[in-house]
C-alpha atoms as a PDB file:
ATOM      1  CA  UNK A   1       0.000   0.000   0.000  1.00  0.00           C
ATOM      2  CA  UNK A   2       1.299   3.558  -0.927  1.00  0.00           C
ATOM      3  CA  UNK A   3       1.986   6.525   1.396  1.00  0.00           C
ATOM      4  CA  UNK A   4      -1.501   7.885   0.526  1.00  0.00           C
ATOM      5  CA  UNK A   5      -2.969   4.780   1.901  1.00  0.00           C
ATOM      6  CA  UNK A   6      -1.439   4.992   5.167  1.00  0.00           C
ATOM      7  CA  UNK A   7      -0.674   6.792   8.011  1.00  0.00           C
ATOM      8  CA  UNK A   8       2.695   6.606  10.473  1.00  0.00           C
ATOM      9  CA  UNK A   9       1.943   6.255  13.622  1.00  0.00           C
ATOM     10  CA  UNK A  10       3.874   6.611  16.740  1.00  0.00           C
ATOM     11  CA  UNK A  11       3.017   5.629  20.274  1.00  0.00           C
ATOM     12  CA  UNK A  12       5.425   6.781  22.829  1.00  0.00           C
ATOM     13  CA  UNK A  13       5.375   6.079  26.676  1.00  0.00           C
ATOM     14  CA  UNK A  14       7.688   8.042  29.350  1.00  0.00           C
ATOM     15  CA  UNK A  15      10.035   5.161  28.784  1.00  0.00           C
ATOM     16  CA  UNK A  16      10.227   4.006  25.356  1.00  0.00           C
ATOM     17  CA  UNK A  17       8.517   3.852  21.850  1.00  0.00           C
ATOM     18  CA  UNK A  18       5.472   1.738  22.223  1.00  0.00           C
ATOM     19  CA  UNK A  19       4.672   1.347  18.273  1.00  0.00           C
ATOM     20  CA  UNK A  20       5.805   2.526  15.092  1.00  0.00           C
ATOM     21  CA  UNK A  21       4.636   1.659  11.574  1.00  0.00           C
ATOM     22  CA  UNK A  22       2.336   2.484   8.799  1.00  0.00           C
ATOM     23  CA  UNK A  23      -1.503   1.442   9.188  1.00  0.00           C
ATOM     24  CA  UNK A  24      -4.659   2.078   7.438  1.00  0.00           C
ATOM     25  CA  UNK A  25      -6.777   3.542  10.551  1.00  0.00           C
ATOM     26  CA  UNK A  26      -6.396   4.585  13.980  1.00  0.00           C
ATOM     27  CA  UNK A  27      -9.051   4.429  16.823  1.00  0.00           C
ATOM     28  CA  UNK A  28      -8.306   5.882  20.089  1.00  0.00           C
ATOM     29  CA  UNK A  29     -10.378   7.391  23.454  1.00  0.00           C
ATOM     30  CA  UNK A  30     -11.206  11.050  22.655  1.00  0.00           C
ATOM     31  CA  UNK A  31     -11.891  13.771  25.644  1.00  0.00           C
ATOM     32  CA  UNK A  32     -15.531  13.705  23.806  1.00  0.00           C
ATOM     33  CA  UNK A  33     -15.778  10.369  22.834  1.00  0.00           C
ATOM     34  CA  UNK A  34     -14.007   7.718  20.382  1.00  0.00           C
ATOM     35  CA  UNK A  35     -11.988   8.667  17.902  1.00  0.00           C
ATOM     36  CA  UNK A  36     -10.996   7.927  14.088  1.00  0.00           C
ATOM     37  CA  UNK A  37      -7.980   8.611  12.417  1.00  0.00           C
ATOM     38  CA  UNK A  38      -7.748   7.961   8.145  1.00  0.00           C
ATOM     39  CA  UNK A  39      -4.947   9.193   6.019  1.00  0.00           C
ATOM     40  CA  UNK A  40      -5.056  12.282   5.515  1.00  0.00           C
ATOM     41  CA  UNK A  41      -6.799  13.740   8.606  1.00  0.00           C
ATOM     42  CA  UNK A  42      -6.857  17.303   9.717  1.00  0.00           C
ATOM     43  CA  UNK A  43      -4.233  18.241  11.729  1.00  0.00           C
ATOM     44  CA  UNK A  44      -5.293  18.034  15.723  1.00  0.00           C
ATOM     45  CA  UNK A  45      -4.066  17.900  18.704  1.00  0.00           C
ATOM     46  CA  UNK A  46      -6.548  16.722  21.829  1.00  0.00           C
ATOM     47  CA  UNK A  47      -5.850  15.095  24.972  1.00  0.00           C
ATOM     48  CA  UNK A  48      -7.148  11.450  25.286  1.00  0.00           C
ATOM     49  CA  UNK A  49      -8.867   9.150  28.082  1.00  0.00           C
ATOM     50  CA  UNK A  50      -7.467   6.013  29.711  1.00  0.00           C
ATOM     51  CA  UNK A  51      -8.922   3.489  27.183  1.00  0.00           C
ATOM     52  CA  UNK A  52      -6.930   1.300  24.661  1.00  0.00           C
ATOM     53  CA  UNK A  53      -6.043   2.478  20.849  1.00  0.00           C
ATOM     54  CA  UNK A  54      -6.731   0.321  17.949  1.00  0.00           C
ATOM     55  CA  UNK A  55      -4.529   0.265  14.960  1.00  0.00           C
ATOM     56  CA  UNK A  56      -5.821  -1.398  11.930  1.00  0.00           C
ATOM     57  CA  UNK A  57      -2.337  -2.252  10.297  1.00  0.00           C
ATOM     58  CA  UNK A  58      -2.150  -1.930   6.020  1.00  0.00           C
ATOM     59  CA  UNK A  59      -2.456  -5.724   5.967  1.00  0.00           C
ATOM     60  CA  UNK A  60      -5.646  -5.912   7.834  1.00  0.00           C
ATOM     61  CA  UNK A  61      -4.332  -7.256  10.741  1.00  0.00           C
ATOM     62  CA  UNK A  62      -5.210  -5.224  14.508  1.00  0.00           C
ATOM     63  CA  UNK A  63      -2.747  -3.659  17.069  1.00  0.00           C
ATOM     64  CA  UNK A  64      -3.577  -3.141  19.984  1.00  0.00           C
ATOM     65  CA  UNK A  65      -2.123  -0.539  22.980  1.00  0.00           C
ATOM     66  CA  UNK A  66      -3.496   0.473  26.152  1.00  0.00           C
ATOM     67  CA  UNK A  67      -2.852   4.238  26.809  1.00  0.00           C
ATOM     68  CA  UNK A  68      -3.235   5.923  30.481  1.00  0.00           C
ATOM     69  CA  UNK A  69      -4.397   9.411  28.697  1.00  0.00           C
ATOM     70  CA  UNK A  70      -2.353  11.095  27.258  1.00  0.00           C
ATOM     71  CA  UNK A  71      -1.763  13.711  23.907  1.00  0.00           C
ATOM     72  CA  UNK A  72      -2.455  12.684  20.762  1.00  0.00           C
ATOM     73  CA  UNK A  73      -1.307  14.705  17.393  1.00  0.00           C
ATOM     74  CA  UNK A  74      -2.438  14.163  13.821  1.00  0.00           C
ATOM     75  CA  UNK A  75      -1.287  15.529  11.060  1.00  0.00           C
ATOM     76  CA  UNK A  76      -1.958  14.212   7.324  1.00  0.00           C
ATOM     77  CA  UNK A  77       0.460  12.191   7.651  1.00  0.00           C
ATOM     78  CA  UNK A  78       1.476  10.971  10.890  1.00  0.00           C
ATOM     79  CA  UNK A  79      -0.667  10.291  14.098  1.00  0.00           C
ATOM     80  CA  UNK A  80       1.488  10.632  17.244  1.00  0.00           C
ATOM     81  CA  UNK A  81       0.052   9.429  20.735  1.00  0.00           C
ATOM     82  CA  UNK A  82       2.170  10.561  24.437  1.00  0.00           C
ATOM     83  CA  UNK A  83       0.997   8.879  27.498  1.00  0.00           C
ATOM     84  CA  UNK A  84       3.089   8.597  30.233  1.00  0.00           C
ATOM     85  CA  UNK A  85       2.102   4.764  30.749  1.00  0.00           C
ATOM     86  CA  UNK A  86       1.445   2.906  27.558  1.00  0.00           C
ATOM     87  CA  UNK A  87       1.463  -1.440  27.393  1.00  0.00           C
ATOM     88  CA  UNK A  88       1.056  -3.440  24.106  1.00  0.00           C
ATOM     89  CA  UNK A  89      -1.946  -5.706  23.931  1.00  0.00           C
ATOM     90  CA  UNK A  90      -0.393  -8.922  24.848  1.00  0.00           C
ATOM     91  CA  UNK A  91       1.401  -7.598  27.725  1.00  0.00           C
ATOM     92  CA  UNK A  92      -1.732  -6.335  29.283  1.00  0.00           C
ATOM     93  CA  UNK A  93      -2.477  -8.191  32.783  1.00  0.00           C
ATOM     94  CA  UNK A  94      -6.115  -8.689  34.149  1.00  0.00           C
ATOM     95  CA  UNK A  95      -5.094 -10.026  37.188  1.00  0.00           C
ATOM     96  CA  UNK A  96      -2.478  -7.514  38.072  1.00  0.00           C
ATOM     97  CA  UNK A  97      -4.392  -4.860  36.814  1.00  0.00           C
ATOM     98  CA  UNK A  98      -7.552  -5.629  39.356  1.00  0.00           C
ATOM     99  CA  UNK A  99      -4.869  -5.811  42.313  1.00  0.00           C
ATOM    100  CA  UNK A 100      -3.864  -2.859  41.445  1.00  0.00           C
ATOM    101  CA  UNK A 101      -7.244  -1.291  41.230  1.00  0.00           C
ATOM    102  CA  UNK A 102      -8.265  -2.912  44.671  1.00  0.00           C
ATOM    103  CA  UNK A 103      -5.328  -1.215  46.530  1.00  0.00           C
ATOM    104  CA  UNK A 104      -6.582   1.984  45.048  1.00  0.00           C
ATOM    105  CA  UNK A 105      -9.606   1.683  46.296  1.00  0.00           C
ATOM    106  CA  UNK A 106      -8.391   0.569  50.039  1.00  0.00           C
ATOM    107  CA  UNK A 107      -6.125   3.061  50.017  1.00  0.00           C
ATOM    108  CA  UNK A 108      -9.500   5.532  48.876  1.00  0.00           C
ATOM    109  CA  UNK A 109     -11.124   4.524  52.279  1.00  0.00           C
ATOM    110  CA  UNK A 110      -7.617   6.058  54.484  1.00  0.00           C
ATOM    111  CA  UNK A 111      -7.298   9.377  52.098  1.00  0.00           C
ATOM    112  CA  UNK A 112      -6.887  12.290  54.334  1.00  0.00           C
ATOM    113  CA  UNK A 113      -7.097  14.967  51.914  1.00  0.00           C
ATOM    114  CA  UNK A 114      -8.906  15.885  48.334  1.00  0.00           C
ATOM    115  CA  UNK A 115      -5.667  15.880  46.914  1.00  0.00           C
ATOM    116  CA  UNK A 116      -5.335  12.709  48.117  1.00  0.00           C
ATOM    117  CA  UNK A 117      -9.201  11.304  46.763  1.00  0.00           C
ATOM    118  CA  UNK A 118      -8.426  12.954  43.265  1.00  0.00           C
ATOM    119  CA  UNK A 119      -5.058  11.375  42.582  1.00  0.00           C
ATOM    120  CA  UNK A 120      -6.710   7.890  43.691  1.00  0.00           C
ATOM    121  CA  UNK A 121     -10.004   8.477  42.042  1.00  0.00           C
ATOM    122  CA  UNK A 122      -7.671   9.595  38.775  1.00  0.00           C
ATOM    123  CA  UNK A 123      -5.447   5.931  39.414  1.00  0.00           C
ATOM    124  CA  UNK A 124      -8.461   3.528  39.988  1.00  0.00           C
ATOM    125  CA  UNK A 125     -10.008   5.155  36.988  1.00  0.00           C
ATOM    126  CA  UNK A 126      -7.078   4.404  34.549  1.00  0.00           C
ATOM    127  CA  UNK A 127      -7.210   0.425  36.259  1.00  0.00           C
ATOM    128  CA  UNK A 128     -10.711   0.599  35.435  1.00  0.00           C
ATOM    129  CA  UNK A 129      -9.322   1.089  31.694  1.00  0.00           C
ATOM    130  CA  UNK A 130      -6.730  -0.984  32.029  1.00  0.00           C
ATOM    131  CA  UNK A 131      -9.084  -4.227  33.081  1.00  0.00           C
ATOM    132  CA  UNK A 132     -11.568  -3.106  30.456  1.00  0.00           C
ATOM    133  CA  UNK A 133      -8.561  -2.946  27.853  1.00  0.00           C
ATOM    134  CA  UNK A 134      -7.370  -6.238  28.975  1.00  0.00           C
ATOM    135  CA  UNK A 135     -10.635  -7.567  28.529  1.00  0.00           C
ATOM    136  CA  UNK A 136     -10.718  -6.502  24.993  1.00  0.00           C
ATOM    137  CA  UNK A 137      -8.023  -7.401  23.667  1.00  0.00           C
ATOM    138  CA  UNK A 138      -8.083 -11.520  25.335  1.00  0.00           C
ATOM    139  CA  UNK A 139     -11.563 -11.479  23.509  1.00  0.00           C
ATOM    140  CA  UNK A 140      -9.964 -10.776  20.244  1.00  0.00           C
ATOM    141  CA  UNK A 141      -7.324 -13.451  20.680  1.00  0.00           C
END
């Protein structure tokens, strides 16, 4: 498939590159609701919810990467996604994922402050994606 078939697109944690390489479509968590990324797209750049972002590959086959939130940029050519915690599809973890979520939600119950409830609220929320991402992805195995 030719450059005007596909897009680049880049998926960058803190720590390393995530996923490179050309594909025919991008689906990812909007602010507003799901987005869609085709060749191209008008340039944007939006922040994105915990959730998990689907690349349909040029040869049909699916990608799939689990994002924390994060920034994403498009421009005709190239979609770029930042989160500071991204995981490939197969290494998602259910089961370490809902411990995770559970000591979130005991340490909710001791929270002192608002600070405190908003930063846990924020990390049982993106476990909440992360199980739901998990999910996903095992039923498209």
């Amino acid at each position: 498939m030719d450059a005007t078939h596909t897009i680049h697109v880049d998926v960058v944690s803190a720590e390393e590159s995530i996923f490179s390489g050309e594909a025919k479509f991008v689906a990812l968590p909007g602010e507003a609701g799901e987005l869609g990324v085709y060749p191209r797209h008008t340039p944007l750049i939006t922040r994105i919810r915990p959730g998990s972002v689907r690349i349909e590959m040029a040869d049909g086959s699916e990608e799939f990467v689990f994002v924390a939130g994060g920034i994403l940029e498009v421009q005709p050519n190239c979609v770029t996604v930042l989160s500071d915690t991204a995981i490939r599809g197969k290494d998602l973890d259910e089961e370490k994922a809902h411990a995770a979520k559970a000591a979130a939600e005991e340490a909710l119950k001791n929270a002192k402050s608002e600070l405190d409830i908003a930063r846990i609220q924020s990390e049982v929320a993106v476990m909440a994606a992360e199980i739901a991402a998990a999910r996903k992805f095992l039923r498209k195995k």
